[in-house]
Protein backbone atom coordinates (compact mmCIF):
# COMPACT_ATOMS: atom_id res chain seq x y z
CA UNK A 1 -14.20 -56.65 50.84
CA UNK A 2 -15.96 -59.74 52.23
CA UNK A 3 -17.25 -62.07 49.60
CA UNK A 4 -21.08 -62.44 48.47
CA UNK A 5 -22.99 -64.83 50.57
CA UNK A 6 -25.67 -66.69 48.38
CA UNK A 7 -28.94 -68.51 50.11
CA UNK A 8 -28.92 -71.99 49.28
CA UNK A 9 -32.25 -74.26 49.13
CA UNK A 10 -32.75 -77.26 51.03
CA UNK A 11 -35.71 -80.03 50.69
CA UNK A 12 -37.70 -81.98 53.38
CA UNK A 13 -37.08 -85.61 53.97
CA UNK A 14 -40.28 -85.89 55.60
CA UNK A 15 -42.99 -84.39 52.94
CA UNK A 16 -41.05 -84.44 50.00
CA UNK A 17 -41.31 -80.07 50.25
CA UNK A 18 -38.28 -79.05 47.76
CA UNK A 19 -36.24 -75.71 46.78
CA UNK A 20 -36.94 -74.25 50.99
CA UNK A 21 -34.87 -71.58 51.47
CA UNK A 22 -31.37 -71.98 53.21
CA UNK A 23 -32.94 -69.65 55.68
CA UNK A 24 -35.52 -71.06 56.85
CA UNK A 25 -34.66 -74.24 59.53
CA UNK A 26 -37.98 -75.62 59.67
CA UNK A 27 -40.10 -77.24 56.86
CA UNK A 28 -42.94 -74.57 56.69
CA UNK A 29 -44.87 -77.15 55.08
CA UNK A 30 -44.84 -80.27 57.71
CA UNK A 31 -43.06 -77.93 60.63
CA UNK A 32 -40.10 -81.03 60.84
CA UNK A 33 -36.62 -79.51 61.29
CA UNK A 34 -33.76 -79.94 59.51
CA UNK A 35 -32.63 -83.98 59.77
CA UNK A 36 -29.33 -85.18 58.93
CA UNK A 37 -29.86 -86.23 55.41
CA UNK A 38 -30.44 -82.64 54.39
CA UNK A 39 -28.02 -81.44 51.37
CA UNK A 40 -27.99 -78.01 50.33
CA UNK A 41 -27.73 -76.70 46.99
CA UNK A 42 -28.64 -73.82 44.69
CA UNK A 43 -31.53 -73.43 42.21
CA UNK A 44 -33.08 -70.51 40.48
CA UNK A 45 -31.70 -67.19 40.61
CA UNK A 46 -28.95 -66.15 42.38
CA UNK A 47 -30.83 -64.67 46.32
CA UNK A 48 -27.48 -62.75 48.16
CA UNK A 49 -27.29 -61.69 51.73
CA UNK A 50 -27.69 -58.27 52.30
CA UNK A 51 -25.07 -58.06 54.60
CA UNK A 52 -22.53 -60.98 54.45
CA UNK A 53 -20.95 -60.35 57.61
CA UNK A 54 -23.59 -61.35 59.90
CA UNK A 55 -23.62 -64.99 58.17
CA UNK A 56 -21.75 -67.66 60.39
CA UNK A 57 -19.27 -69.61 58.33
CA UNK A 58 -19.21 -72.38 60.31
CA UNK A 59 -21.27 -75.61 59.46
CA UNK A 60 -24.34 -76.80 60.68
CA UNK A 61 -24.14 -79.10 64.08
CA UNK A 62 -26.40 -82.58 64.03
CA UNK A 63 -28.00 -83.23 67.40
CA UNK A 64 -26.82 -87.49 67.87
CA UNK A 65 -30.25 -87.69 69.86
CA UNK A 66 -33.17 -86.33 67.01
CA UNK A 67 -30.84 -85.93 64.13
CA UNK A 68 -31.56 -82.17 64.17
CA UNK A 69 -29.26 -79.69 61.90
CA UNK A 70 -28.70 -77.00 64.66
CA UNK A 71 -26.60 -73.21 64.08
CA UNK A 72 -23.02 -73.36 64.65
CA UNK A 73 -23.54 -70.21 67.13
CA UNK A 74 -26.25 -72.25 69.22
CA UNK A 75 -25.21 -74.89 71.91
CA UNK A 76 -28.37 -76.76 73.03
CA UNK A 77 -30.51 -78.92 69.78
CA UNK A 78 -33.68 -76.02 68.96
CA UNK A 79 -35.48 -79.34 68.67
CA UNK A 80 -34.94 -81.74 71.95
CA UNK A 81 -32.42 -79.32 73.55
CA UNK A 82 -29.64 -81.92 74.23
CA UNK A 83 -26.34 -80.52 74.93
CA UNK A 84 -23.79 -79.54 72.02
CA UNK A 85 -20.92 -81.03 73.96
CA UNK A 86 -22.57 -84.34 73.46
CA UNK A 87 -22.82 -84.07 69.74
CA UNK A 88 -20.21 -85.45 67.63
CA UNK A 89 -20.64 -84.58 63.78
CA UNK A 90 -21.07 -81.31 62.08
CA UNK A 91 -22.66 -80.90 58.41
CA UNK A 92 -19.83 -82.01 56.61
CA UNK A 93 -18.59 -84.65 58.65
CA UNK A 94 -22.39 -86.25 58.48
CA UNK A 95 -22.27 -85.95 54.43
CA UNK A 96 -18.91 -87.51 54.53
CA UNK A 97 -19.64 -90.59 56.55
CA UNK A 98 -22.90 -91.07 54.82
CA UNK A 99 -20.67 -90.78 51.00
CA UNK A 100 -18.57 -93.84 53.30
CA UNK A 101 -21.69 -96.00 53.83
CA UNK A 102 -23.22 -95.53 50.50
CA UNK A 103 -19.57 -96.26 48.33
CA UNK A 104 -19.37 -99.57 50.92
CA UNK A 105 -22.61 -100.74 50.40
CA UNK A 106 -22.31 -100.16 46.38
CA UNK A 107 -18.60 -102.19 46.86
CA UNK A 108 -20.58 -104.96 48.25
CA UNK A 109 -23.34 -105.45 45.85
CA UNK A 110 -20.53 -104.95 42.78
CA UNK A 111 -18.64 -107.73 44.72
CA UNK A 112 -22.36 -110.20 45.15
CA UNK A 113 -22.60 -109.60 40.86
CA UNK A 114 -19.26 -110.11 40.04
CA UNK A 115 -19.67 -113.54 41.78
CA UNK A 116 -22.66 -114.43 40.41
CA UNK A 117 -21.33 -113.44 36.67
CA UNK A 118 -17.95 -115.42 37.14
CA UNK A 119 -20.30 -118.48 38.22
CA UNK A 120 -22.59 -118.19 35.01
CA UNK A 121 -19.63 -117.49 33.04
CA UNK A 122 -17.56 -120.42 34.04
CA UNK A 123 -19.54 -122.80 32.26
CA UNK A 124 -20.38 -120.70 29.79
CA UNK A 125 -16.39 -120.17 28.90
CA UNK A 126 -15.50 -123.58 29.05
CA UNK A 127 -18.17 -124.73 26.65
CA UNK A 128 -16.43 -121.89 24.53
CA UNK A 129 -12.56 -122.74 25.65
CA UNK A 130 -13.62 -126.36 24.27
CA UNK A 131 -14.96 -125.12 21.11
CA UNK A 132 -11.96 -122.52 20.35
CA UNK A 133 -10.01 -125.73 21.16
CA UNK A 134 -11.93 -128.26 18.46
CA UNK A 135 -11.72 -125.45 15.92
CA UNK A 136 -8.17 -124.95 16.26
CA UNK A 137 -7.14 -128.63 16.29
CA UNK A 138 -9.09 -129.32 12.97
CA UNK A 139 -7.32 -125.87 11.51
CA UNK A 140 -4.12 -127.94 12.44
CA UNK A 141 -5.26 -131.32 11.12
CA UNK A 142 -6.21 -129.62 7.44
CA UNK A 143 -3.08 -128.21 7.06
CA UNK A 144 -1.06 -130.73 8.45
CA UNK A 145 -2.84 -132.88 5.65
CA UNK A 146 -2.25 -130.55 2.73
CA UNK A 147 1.21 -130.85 3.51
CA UNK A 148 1.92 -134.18 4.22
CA UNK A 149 2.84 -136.68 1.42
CA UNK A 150 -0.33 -139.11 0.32
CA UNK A 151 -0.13 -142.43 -0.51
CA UNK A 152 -1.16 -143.55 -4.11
CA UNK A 153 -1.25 -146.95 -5.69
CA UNK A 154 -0.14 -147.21 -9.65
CA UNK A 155 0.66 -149.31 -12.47
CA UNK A 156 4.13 -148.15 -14.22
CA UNK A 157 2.89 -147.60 -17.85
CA UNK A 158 6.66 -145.84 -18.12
CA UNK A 159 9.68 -144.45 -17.53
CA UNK A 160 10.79 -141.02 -19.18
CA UNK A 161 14.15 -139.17 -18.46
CA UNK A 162 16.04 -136.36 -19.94
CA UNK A 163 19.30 -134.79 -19.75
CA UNK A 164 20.42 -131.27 -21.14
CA UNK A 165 24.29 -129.93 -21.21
CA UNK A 166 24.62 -125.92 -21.60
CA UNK A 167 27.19 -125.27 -24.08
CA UNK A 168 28.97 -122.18 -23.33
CA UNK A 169 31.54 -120.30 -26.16
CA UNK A 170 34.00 -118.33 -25.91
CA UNK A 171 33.64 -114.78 -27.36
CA UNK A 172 35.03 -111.24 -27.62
CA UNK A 173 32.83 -108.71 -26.21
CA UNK A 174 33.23 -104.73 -25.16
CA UNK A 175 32.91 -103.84 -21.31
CA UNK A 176 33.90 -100.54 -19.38
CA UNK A 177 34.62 -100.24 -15.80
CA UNK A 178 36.63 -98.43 -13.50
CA UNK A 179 39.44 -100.75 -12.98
CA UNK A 180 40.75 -103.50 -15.95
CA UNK A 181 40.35 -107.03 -15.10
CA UNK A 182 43.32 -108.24 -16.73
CA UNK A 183 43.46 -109.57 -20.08
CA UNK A 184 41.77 -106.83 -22.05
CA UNK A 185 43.26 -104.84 -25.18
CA UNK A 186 41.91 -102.29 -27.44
CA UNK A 187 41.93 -100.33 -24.35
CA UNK A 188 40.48 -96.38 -24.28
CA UNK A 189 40.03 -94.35 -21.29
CA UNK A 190 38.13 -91.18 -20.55
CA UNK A 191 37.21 -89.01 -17.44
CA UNK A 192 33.86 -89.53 -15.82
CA UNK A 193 31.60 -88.57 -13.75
CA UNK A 194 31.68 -91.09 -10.86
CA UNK A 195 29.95 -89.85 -8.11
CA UNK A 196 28.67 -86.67 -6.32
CA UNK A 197 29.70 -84.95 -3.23
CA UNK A 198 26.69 -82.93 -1.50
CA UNK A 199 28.47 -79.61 -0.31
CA UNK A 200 27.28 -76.41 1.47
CA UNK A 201 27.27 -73.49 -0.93
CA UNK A 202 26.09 -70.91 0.77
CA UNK A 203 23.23 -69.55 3.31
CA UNK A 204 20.27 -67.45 2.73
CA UNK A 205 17.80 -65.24 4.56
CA UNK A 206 13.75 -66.19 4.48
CA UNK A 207 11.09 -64.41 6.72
CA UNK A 208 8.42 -66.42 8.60
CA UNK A 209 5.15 -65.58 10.27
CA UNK A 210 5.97 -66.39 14.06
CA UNK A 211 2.25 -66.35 16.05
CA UNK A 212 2.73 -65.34 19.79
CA UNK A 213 0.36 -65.21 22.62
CA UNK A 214 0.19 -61.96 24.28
CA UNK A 215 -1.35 -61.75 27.77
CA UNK A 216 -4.72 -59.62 27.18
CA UNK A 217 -6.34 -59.26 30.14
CA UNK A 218 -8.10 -61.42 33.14
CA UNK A 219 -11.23 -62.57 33.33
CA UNK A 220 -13.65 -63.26 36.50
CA UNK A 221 -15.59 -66.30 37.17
CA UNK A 222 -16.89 -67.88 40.30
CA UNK A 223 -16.91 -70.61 42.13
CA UNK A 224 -19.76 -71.77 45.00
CA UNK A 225 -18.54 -72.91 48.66
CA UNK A 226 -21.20 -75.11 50.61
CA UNK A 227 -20.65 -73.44 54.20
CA UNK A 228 -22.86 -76.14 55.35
CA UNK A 229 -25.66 -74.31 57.17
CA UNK A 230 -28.35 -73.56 54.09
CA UNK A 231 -25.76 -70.56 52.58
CA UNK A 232 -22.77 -70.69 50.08
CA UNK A 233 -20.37 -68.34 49.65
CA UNK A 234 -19.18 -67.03 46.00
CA UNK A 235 -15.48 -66.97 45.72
CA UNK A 236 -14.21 -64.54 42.62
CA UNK A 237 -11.30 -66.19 40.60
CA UNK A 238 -9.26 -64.32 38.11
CA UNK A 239 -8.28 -66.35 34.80
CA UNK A 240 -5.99 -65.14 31.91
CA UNK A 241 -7.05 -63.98 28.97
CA UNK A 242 -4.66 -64.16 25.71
CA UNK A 243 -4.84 -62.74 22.33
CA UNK A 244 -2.24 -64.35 19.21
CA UNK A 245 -0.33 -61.53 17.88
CA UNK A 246 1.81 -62.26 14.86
CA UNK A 247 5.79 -61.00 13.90
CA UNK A 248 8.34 -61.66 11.41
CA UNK A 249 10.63 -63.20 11.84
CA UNK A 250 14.38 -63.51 9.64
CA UNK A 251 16.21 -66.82 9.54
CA UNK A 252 18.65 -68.78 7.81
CA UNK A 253 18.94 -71.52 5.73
CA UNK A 254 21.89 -73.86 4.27
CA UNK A 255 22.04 -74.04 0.44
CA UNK A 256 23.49 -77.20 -1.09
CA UNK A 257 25.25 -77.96 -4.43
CA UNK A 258 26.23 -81.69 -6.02
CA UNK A 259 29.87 -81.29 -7.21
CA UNK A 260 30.45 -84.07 -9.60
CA UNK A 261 33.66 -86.37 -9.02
CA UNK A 262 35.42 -87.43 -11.78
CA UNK A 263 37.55 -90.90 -12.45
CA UNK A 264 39.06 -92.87 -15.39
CA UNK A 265 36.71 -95.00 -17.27
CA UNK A 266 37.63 -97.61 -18.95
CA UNK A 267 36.94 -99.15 -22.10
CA UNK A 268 38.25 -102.57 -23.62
CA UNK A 269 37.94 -105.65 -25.31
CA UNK A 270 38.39 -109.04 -23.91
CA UNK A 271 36.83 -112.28 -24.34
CA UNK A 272 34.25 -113.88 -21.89
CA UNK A 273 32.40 -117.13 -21.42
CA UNK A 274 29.07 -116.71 -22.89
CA UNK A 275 25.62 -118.80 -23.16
CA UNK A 276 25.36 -120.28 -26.54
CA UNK A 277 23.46 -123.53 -26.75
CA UNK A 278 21.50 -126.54 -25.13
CA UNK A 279 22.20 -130.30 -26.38
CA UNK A 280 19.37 -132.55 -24.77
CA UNK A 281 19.00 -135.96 -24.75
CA UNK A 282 15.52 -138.12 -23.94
CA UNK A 283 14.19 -141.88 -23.65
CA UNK A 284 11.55 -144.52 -22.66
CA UNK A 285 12.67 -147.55 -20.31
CA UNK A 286 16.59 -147.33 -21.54
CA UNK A 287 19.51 -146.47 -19.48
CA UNK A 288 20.19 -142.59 -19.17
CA UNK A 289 22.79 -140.88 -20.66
CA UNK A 290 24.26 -137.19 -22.03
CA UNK A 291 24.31 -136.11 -25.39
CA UNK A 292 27.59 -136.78 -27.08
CA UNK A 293 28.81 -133.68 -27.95
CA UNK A 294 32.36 -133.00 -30.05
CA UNK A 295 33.12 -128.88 -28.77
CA UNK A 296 35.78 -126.89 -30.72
CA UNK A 297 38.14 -125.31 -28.45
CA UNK A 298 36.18 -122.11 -27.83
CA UNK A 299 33.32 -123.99 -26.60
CA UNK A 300 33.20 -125.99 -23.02
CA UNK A 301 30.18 -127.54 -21.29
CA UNK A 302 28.95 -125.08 -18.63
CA UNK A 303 26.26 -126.82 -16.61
CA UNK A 304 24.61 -130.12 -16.68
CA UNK A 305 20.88 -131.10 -15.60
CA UNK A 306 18.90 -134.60 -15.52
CA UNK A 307 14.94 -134.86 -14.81
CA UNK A 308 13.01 -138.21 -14.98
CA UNK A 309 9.86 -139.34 -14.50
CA UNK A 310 7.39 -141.98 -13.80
CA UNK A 311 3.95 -141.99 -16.31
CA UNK A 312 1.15 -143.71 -15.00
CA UNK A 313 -2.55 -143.36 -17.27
CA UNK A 314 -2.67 -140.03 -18.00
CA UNK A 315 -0.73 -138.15 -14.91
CA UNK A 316 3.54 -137.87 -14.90
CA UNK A 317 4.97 -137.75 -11.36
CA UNK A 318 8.73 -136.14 -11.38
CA UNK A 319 11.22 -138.42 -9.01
CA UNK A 320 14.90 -138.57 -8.35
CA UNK A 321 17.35 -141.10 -10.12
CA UNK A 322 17.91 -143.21 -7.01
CA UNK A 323 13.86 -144.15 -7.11
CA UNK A 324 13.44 -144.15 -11.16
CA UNK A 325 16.13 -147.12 -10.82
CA UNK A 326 14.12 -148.76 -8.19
CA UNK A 327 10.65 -148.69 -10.24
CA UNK A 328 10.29 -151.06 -13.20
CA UNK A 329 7.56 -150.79 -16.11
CA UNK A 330 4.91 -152.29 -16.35
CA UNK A 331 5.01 -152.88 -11.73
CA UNK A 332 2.20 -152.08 -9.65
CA UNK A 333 3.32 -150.03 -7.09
CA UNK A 334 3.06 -148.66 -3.58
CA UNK A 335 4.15 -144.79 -3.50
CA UNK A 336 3.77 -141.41 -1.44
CA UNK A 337 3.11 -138.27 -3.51
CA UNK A 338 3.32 -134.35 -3.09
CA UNK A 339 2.41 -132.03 -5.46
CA UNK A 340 3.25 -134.12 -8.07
CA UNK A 341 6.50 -135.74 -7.14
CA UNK A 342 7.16 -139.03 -5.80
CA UNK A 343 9.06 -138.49 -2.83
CA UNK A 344 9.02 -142.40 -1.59
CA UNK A 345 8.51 -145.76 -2.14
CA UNK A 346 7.03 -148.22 -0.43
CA UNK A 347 6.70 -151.30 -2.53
């Protein structure tokens, strides 16, 4: 069975006439004939051929001498009667080249703006190049500043130090542990959980809602082919139709059980280095030194720390030992700070 033919419309060039029937080759309002930048399309309700079969399929011809849309089944132009033969383009071959001039001509005027915008924008961007620039450098200058040491002039109203010792003793304490470190006594032991190991057990069935989709059917829609000569043809298409459709369905799953491993503990006595005490020793302006401690035998000195510091009016600047010996009280001095350290001097 032949498919449906469908009238198109068409408008006039010359009067502006709109929605003329597919039918009809000449404007019935201005009598001009169909030019060459005719394009047909459909509007309104649906107006089929009673009988299909008579309709040519083939496109439109354009007469090169009066631009003249002529039947594919005629060979002279109905309008200046030139030859076929010395005709070149049919309906879709004029639409196509004319698509070809108008994309060209759009290509050009894109390529004229895109000029003119990277002109303006050239000055525009370096006036804000040069400003990104300035802002970053000044970014880089303030931090560079915060960090870098600052130069301070003072009087030396003193000198401070001080300088701790951390007095360990030795004492007897209880540990446990898996392995004895040697040394120990009073020694107990015990199993213990040490550890777990994560072991399949056994499996077990569960049910699940599986969705499917289940072909249902077809359904028809159309689509419209421009034959190019004021008529389209409807072409049926079948699409697929589904419907979800649900089912059990029985799986398996592993089951998992911790088994808990077991391993001597230990449990001792045993003596061990422990904090105990701080002896700390401080001055003004004298010569540094540790406190003088006498330790029994059970006691040792563990670790041993100095600070010092230079007081000037009412702020205290921390510094090492090689420039505390440098500075003398009561000097005017030249120094770089940094968060409240000296970290050099310059005179």
């Amino acid at each position: 069975m032949a498919n449906q033919i469908v009238v198109g419309c068409w408008d006039c060039a010359y009067c502006g006439a709109d929605r003329i029937s597919g039918e009809i080759k000449i404007c019935p309002h201005c009598g001009k004939p169909r030019g060459s930048d005719v394009q047909f399309y459909m509007a309104g309700p649906k107006e089929y051929v009673k009988d299909p079969e008579q309709i040519e399929k083939e496109p439109d011809w354009l007469c090169s001498f009066c631009d003249t849309l002529n039947s594919a089944s005629s060979e002279v132009c109905s309008s200046c009667g030139a030859s076929r033969k010395d005709s070149e383009l049919n309906y879709f071959e004029n639409q196509e080249k004319k698509r070809r001039e108008k994309e060209e001509e759009a290509r050009r005027k894109a390529a004229s703006a895109v000029s003119a915008q990277a002109g303006a924008k050239r000055s525009g961007s370096t006036l804000g190049r040069n400003l990104l620039l300035a802002a970053a450098v000044i970014a880089v200058f303030l931090l560079a500043s915060s960090l870098m040491p600052r130069t301070k002039k003072m009087h030396v109203d003193a000198r401070t130090w001080e300088r701790t010792l951390t007095i360990e003793s030795m004492n007897e304490v209880q540990e446990s542990g898996w392995t004895l470190p040697g040394g120990e006594w009073d020694v107990t032991s015990r199993q213990e959980v040490y550890g777990y190991d994560h072991v399949l057990d056994h499996y077990e069935w569960r049910t699940r809602q599986v969705a499917e989709q289940v072909l249902d059917g077809y359904d028809t829609y159309y689509t419209y082919e421009d034959l190019g000569n004021g008529y389209f043809e409807e072409v049926p298409h079948q699409s697929p139709r589904y419907r979800t459709e649900y089912r059990t369905e029985t799986y398996q799953v592993p089951v998992y059980v911790d088994l808990p491993i077991y391993r001597t503990k230990y449990y001792y006595r045993i003596m061990r280095w422990q904090y105990d005490h701080e002896e700390t020793a401080s001055g003004r302006d004298s010569e540094p030194y540790y406190p003088d401690v006498r330790l029994p035998s059970s006691q040792r000195i563990a670790s041993r720390t100095e600070r010092y510091w230079i007081v000037s009016g009412q702020q205290v600047f921390s510094v090492s030992f090689e420039l505390w010996q440098q500075i003398e009280t009561g000097s005017n001095i030249i120094v770089k700070t940094r968060d409240g350290r000296i970290e050099e001097l310059e005179r």
